[in-house]
C-alpha atoms as a PDB file:
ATOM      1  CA  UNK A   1     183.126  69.732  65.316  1.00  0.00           C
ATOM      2  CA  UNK A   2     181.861  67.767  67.887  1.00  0.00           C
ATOM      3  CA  UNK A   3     180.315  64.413  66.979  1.00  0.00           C
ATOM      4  CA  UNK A   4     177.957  63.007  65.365  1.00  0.00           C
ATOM      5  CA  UNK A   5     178.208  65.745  62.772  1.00  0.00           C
ATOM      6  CA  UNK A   6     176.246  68.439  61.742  1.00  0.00           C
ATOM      7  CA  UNK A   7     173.203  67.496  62.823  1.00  0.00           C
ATOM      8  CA  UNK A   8     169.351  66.778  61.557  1.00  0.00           C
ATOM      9  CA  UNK A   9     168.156  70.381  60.866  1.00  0.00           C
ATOM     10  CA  UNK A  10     170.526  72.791  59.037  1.00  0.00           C
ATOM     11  CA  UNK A  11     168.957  76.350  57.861  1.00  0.00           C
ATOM     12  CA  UNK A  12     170.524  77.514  54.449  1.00  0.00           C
ATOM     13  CA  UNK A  13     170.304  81.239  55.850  1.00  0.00           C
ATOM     14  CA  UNK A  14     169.564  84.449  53.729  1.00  0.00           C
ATOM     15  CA  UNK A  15     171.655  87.375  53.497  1.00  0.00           C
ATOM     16  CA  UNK A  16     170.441  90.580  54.992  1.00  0.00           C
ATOM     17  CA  UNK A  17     170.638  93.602  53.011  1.00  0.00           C
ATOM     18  CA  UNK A  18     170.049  97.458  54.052  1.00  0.00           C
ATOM     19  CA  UNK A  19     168.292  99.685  52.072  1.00  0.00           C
ATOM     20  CA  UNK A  20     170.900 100.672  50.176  1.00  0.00           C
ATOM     21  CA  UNK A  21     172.012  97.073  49.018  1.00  0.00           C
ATOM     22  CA  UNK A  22     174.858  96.789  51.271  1.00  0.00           C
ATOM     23  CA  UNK A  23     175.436  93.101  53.189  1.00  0.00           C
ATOM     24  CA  UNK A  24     173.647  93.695  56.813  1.00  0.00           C
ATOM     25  CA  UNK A  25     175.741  92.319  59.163  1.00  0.00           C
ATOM     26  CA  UNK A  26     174.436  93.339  62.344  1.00  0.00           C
ATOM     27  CA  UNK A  27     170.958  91.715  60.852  1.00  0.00           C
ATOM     28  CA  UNK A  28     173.063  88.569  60.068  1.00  0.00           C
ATOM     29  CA  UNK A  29     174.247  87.985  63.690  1.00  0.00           C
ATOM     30  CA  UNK A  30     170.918  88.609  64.559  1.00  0.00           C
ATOM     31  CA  UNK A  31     169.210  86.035  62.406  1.00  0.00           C
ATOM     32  CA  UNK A  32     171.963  83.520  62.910  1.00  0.00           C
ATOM     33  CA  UNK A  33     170.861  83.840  66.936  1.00  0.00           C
ATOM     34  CA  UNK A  34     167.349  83.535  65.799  1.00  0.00           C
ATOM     35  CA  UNK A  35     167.487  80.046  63.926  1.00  0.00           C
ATOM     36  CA  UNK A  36     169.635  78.566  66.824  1.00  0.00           C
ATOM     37  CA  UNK A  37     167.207  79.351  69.333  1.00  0.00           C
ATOM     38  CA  UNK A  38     164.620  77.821  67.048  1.00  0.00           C
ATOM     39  CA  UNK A  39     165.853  74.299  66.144  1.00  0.00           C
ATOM     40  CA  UNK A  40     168.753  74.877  63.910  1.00  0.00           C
ATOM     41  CA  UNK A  41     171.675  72.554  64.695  1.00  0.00           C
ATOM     42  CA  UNK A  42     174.111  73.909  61.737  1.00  0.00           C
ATOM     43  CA  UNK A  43     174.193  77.465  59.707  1.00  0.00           C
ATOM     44  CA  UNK A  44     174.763  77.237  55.883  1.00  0.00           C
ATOM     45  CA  UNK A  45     176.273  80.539  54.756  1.00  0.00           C
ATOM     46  CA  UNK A  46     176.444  81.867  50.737  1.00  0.00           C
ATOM     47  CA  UNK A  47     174.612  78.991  49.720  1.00  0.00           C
ATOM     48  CA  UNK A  48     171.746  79.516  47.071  1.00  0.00           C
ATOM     49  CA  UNK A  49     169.527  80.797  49.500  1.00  0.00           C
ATOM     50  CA  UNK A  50     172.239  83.776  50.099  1.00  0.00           C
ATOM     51  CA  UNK A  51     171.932  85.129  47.043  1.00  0.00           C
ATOM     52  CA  UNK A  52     175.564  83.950  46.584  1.00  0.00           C
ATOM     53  CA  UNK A  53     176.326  84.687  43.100  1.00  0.00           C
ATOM     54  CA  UNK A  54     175.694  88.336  43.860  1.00  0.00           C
ATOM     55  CA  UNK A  55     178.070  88.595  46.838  1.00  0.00           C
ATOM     56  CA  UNK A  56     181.721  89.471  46.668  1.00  0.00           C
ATOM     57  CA  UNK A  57     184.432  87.159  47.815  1.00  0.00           C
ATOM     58  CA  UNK A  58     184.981  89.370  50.756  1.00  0.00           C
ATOM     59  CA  UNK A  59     181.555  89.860  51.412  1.00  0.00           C
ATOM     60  CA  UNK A  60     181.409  86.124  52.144  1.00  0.00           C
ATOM     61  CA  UNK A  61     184.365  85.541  54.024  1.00  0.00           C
ATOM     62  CA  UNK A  62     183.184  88.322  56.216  1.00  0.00           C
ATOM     63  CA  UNK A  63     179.918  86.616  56.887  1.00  0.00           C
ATOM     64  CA  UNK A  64     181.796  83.610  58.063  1.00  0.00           C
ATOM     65  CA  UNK A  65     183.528  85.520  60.611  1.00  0.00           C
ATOM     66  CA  UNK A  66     181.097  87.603  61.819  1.00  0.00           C
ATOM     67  CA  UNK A  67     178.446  84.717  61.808  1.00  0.00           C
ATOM     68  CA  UNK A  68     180.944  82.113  63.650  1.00  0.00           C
ATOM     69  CA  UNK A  69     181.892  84.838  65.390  1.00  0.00           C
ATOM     70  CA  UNK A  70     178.152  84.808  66.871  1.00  0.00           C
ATOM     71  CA  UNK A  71     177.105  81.728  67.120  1.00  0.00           C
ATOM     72  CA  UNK A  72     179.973  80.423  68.972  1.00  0.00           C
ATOM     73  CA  UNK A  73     179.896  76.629  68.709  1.00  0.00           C
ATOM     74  CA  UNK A  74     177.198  76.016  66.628  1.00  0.00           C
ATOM     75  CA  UNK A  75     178.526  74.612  63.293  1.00  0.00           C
ATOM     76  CA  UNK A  76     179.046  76.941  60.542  1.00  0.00           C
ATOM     77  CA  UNK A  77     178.920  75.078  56.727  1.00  0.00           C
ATOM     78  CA  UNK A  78     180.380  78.224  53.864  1.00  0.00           C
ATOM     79  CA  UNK A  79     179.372  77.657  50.391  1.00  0.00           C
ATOM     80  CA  UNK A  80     182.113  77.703  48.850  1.00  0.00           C
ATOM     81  CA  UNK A  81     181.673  75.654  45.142  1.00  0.00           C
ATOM     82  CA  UNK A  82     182.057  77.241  41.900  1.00  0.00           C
ATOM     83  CA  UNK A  83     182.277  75.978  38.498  1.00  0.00           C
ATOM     84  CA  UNK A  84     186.389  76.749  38.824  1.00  0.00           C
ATOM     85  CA  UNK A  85     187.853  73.734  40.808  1.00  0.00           C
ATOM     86  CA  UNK A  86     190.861  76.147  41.370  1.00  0.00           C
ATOM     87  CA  UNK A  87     189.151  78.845  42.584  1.00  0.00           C
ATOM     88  CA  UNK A  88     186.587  76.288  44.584  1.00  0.00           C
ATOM     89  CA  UNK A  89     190.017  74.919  45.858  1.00  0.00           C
ATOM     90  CA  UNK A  90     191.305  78.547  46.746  1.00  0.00           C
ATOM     91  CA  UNK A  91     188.545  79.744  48.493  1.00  0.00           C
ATOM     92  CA  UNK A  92     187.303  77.236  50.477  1.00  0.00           C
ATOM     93  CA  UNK A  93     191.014  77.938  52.313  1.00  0.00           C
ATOM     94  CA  UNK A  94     189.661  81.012  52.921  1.00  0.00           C
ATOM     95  CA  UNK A  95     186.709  80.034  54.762  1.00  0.00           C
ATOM     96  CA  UNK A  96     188.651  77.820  56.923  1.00  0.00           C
ATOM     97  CA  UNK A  97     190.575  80.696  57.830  1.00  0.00           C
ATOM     98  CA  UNK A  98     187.427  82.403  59.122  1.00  0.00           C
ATOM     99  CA  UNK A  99     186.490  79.485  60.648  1.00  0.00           C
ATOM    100  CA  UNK A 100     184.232  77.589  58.792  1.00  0.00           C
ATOM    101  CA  UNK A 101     183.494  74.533  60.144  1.00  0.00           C
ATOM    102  CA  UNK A 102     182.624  73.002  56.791  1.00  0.00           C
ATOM    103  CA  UNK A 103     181.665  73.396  53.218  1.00  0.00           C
ATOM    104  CA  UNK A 104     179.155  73.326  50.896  1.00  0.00           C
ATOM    105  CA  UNK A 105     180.706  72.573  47.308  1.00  0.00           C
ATOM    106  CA  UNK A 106     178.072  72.214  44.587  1.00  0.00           C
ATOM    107  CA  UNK A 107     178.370  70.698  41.058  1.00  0.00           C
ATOM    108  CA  UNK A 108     180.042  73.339  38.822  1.00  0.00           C
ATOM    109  CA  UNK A 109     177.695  74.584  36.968  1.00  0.00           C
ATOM    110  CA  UNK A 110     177.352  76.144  33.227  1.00  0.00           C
ATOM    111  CA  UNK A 111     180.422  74.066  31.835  1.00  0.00           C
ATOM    112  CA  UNK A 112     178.669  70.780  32.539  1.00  0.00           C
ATOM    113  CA  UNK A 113     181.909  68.661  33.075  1.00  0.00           C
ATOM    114  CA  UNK A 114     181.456  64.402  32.653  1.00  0.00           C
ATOM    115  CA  UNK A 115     180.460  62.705  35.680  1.00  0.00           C
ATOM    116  CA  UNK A 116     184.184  61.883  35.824  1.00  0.00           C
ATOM    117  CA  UNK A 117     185.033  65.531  35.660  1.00  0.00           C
ATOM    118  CA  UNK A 118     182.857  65.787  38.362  1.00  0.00           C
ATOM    119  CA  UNK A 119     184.715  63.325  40.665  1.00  0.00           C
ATOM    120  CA  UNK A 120     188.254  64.752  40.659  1.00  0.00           C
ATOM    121  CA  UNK A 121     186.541  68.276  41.596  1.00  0.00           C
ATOM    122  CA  UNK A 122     185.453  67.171  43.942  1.00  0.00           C
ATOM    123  CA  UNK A 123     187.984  64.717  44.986  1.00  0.00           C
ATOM    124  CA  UNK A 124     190.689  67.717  44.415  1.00  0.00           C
ATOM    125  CA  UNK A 125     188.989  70.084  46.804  1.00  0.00           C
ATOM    126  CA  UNK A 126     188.557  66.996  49.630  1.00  0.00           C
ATOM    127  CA  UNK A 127     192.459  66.429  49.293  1.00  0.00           C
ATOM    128  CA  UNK A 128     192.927  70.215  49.229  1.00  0.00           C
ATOM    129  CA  UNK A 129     191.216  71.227  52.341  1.00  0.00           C
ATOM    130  CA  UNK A 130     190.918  69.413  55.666  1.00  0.00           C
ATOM    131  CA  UNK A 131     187.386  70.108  56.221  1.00  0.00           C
ATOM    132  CA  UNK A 132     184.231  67.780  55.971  1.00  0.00           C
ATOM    133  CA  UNK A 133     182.717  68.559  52.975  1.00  0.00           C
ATOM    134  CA  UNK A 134     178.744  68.380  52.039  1.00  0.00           C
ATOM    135  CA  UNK A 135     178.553  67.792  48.150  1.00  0.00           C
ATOM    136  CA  UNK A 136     175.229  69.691  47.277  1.00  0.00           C
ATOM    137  CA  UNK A 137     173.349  68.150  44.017  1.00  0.00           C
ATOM    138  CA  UNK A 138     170.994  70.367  42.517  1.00  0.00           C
ATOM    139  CA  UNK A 139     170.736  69.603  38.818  1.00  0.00           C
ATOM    140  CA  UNK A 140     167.468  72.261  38.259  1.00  0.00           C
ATOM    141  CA  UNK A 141     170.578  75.376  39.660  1.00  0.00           C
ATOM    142  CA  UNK A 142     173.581  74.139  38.074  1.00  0.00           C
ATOM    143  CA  UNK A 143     172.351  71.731  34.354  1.00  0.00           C
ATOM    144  CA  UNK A 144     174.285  68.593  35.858  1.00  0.00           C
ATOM    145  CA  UNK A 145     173.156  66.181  37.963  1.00  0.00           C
ATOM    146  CA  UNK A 146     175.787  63.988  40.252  1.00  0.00           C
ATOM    147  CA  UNK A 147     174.628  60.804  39.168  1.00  0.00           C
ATOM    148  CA  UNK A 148     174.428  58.308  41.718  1.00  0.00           C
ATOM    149  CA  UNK A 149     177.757  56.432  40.665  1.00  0.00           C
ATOM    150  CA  UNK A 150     179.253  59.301  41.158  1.00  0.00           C
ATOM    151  CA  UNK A 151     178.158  59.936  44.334  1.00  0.00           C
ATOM    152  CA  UNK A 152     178.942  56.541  45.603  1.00  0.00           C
ATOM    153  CA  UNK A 153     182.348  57.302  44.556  1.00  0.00           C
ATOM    154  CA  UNK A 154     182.796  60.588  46.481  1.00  0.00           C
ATOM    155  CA  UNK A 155     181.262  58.710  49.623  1.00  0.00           C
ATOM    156  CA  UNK A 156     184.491  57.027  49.801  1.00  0.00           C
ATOM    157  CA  UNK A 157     186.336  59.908  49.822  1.00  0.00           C
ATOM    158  CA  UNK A 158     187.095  60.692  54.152  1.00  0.00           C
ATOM    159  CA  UNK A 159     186.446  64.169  54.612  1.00  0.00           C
ATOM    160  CA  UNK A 160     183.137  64.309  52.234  1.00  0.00           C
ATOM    161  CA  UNK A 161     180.675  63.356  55.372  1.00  0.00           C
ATOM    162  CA  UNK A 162     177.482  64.042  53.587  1.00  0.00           C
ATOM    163  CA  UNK A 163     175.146  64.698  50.487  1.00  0.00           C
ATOM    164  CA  UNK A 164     172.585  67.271  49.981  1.00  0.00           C
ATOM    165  CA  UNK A 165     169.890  65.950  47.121  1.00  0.00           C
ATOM    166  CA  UNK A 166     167.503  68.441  45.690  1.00  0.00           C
ATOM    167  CA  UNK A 167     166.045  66.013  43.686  1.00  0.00           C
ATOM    168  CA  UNK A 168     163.054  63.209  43.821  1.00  0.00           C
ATOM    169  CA  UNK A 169     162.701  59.806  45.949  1.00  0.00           C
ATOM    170  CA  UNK A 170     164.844  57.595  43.111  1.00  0.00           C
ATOM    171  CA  UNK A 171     167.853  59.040  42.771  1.00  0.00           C
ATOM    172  CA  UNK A 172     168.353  58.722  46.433  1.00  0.00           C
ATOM    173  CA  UNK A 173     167.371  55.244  46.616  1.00  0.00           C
ATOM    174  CA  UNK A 174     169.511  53.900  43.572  1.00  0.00           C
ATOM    175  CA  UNK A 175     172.272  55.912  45.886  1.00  0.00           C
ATOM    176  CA  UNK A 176     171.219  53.908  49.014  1.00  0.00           C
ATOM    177  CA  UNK A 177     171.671  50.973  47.285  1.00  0.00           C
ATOM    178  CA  UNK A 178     175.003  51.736  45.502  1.00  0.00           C
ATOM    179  CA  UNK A 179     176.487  52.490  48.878  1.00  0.00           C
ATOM    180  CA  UNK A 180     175.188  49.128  50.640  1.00  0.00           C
ATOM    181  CA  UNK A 181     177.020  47.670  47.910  1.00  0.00           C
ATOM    182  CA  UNK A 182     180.297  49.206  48.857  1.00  0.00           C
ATOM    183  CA  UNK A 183     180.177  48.104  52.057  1.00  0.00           C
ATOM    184  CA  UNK A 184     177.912  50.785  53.589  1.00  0.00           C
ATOM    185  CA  UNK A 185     175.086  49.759  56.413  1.00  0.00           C
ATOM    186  CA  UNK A 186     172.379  52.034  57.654  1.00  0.00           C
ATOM    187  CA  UNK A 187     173.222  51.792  61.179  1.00  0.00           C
ATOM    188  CA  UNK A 188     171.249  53.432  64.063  1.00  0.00           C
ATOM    189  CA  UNK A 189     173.306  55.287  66.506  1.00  0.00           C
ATOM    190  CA  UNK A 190     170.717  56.417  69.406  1.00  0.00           C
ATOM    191  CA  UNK A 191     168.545  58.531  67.376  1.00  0.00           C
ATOM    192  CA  UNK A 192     171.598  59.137  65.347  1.00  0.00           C
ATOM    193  CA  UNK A 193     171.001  57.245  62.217  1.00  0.00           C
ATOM    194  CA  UNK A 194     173.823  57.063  59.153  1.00  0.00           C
ATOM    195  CA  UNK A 195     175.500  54.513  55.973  1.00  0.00           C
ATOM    196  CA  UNK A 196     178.336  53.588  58.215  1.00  0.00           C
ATOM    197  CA  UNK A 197     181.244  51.522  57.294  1.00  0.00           C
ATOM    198  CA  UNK A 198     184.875  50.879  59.271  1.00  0.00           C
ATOM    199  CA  UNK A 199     186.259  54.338  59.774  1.00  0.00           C
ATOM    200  CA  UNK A 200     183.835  56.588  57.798  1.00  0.00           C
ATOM    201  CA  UNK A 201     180.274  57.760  57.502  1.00  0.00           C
ATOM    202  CA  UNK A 202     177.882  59.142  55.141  1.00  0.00           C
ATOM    203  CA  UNK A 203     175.163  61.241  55.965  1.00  0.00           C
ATOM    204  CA  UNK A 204     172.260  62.294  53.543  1.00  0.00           C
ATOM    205  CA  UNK A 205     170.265  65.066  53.617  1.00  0.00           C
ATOM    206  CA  UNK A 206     167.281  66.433  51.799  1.00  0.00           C
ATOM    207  CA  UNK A 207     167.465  70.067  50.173  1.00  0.00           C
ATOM    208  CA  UNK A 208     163.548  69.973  49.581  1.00  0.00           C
ATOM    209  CA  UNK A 209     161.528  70.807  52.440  1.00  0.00           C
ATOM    210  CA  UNK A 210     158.885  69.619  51.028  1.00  0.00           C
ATOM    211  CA  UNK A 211     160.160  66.278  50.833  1.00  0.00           C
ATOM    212  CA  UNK A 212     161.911  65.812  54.086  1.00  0.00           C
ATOM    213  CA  UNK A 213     159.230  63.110  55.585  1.00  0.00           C
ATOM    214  CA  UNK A 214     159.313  61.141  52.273  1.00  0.00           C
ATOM    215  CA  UNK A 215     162.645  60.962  51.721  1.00  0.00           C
ATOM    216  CA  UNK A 216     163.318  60.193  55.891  1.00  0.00           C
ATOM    217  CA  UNK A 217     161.385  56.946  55.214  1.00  0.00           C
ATOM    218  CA  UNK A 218     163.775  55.505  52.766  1.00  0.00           C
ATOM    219  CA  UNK A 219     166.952  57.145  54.641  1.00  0.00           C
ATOM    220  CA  UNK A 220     167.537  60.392  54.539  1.00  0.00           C
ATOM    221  CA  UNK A 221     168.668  61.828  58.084  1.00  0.00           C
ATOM    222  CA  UNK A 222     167.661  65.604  57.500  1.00  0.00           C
ATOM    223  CA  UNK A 223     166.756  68.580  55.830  1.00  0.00           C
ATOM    224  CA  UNK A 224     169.181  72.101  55.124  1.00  0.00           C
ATOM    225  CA  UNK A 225     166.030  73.975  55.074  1.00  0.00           C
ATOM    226  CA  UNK A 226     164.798  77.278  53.774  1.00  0.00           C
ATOM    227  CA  UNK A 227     161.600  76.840  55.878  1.00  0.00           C
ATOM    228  CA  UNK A 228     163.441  76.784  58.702  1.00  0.00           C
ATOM    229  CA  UNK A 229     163.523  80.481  58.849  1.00  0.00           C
ATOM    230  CA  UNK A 230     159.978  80.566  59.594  1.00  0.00           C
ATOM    231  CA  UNK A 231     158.823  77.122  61.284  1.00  0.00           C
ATOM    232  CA  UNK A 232     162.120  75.785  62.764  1.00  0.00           C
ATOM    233  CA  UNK A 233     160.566  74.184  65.354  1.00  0.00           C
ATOM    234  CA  UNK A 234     157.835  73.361  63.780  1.00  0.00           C
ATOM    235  CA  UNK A 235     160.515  70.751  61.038  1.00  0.00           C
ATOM    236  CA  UNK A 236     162.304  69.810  64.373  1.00  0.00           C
ATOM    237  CA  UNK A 237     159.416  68.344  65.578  1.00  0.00           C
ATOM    238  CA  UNK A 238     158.616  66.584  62.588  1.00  0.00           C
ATOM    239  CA  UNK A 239     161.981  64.627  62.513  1.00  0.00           C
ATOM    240  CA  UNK A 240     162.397  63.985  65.970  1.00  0.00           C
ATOM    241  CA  UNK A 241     158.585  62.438  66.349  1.00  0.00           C
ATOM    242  CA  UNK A 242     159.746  60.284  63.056  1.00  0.00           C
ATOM    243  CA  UNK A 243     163.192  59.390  64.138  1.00  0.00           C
ATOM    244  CA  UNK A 244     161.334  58.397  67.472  1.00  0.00           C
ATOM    245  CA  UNK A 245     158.811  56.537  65.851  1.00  0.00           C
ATOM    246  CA  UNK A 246     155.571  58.263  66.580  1.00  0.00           C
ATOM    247  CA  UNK A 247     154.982  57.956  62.982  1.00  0.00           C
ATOM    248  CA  UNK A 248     151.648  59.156  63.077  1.00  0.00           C
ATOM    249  CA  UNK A 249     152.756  62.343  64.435  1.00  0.00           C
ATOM    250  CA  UNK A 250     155.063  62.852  61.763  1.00  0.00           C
ATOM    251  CA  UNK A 251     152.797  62.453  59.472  1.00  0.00           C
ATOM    252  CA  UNK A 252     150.386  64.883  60.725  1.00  0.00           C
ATOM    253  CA  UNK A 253     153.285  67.540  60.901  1.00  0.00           C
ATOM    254  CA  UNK A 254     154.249  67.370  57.815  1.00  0.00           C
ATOM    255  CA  UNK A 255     150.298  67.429  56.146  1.00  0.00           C
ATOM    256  CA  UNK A 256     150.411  70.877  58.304  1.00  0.00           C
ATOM    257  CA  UNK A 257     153.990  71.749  56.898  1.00  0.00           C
ATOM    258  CA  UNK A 258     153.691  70.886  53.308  1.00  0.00           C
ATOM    259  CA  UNK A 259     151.574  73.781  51.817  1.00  0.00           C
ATOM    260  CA  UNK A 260     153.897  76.271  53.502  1.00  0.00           C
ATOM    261  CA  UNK A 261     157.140  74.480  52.300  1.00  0.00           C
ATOM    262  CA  UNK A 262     155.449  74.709  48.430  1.00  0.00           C
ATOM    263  CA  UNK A 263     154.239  77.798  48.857  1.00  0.00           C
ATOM    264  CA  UNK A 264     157.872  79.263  49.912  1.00  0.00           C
ATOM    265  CA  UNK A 265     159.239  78.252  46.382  1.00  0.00           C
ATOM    266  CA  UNK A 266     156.351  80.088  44.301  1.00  0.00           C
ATOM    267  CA  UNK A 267     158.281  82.600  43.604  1.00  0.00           C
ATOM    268  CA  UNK A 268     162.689  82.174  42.986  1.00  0.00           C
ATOM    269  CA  UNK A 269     163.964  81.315  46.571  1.00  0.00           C
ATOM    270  CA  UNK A 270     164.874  83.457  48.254  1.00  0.00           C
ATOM    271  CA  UNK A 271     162.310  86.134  47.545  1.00  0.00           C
ATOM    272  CA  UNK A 272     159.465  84.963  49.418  1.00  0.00           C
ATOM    273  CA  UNK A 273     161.433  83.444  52.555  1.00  0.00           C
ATOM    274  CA  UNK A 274     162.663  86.625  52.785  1.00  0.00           C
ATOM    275  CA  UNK A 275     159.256  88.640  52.850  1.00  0.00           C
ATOM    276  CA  UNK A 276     157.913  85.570  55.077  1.00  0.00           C
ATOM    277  CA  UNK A 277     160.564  86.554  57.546  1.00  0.00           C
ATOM    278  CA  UNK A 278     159.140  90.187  57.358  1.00  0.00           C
ATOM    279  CA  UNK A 279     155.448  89.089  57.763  1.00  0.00           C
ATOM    280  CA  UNK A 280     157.170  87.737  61.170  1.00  0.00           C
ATOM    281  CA  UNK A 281     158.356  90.604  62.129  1.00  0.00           C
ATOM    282  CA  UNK A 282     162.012  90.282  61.353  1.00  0.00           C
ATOM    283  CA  UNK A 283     162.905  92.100  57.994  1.00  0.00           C
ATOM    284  CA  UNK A 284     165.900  91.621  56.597  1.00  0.00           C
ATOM    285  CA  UNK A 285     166.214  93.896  54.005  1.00  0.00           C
ATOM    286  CA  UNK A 286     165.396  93.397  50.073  1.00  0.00           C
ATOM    287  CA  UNK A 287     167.190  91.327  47.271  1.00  0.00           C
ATOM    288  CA  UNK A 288     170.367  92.221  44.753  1.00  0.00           C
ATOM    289  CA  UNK A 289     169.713  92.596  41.155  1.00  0.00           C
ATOM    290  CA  UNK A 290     168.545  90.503  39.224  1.00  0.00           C
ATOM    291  CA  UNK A 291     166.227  89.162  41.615  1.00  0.00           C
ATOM    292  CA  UNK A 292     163.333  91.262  42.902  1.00  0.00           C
ATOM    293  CA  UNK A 293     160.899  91.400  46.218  1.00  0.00           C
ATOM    294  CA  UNK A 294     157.940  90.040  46.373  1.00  0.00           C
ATOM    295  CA  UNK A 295     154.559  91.517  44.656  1.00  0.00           C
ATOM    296  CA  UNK A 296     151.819  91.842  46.927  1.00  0.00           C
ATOM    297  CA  UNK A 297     149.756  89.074  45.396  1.00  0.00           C
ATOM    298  CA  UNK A 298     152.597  87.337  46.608  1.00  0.00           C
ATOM    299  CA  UNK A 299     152.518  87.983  49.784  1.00  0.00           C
ATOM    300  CA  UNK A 300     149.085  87.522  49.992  1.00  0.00           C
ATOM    301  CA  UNK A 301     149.384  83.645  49.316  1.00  0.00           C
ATOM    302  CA  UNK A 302     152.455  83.576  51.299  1.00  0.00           C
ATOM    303  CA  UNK A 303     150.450  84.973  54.306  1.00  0.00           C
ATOM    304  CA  UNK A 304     147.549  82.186  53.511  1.00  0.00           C
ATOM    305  CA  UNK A 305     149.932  79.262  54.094  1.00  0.00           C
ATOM    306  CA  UNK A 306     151.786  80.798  57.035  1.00  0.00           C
ATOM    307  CA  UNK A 307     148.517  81.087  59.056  1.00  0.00           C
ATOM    308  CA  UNK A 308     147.575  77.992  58.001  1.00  0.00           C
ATOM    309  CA  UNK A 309     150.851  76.513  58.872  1.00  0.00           C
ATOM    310  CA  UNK A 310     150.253  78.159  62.402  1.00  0.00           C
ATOM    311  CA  UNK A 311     153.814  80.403  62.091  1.00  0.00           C
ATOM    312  CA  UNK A 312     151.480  83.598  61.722  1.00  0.00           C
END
């Protein structure tokens, strides 16, 4: 992967399904063209937001292929985490095979391990595979959260390159300073900005849209988006006029942005990025049991924010 890593906007893409519940991937190829020609620097694959814990094993190594496959040399980032360090371990191997580019490993979830349980997974799967690694934190998915000790620990760990917080402005920060404390400085690189120190770097990234300005202003490079699907451009904008300084700008984009980022997550993501992608005009097929579509009251108040956002 070519430097300086995966870039500022990453879209956590949905799975397409045909009518009769199968994986689409003809549709997937097709949406995986349609975020990289709107803004998306990096494709996350069976994350959350792909209904991953409904999809076989082989249905997700086969999206990694077919989607890299696609995309060509655009980063692809397989979810690969489970709440089995083993089987994390074991399939993440996989993915390399079909040419993942990276992982996403989240906490395991369910057996709630101690935060130093949580360290030698993940410090097991970074000596295991020879891949950069994003550790994804998302304490309201999985019941733990990766405290920030923890995650200052990891940091030093060479092939984990980044973080993905789903969680408020202070956990971040108490990170930020835990990792100027290990020798970590917030270096800008161009518009390239990361916690470097001698021979390694850290990037952080937000995994609320909704929070993507706030949490740029006390570090945070980027965003692996849901919103993305629907107003790539629109986020891309956003960063670059903050990274650049125009403030202002930023500000105004994400006033514009925020209602539709909210509104996204009023129902369990992904249902209504998924019927926001069909008010677009690019279906992509319904959602695997337990999870169900959208109701039309739904849609209705999806449709309000999208015109308002000015991606309808």
């Amino acid at each position: 992967m070519s430097a300086p890593g995966f870039g500022r906007l990453l879209t956590a893409m949905v799975t397409p399904f045909k009518d009769n519940g199968d994986v689409d991937y003809r549709r997937a190829r097709q949406l995986a063209r349609r975020l990289v020609d709107n803004a998306t620097e990096t494709l996350v694959v069976c994350g959350t937001t792909g209904e991953s814990p409904t999809l076989t094993a082989e249905e997700k190594l086969r999206l990694f292929s077919e989607i890299k496959e696609e995309v060509g040399n655009i980063p692809v980032v397989a979810g690969t985490g489970s709440n089995s360090t083993q089987a994390s371990i074991a399939f993440s191997l996989q993915a390399k095979e079909r040419g993942a580019d990276g992982l996403l490993v989240v906490a395991p979830y369910y057996n709630k391990p101690p935060q130093s349980g949580l360290l030698e997974h993940f410090r097991s799967i970074a000596e295991a595979v020879d891949l950069p690694i994003i550790v994804y934190n998302i304490p309201g998915r999985t019941g733990i959260e990766i405290k920030p000790e923890t995650l200052a620990e990891l940091a030093k760990i060479p092939n984990i390159v980044a973080v993905k917080e789903a969680l408020s402005l202070e956990p971040i920060c108490a990170l930020q300073v835990l990792l100027h404390s290990s020798g970590y400085e917030y270096q800008p690189l161009g518009q390239y900005q990361r916690w470097v120190r001698p021979g390694h770097a850290v990037e952080l990234y937000s995994g609320e849209d909704n929070l993507t300005l706030p949490m740029m202003s006390v570090g945070v490079y980027g965003v692996i988006s849901v919103a993305s699907h629907v107003a790539g451009p629109q986020l891309a904008a956003m960063m670059r006029a903050y990274a650049e300084g125009r403030i202002a700008e930023a500000q105004d984009w994400h006033t514009k942005l925020y209602p539709l980022c909210i509104g996204l997550f009023a129902a369990t993501n992904p249902i209504l990025p998924k019927a926001a992608l069909a008010l677009q005009g690019f279906p992509v097929g319904g959602l695997r049991r337990p999870l169900i579509e959208a109701t039309p009251e739904q849609i209705s108040a999806l449709r309000a924010v999208m015109e308002q956002a000015g991606v309808l």
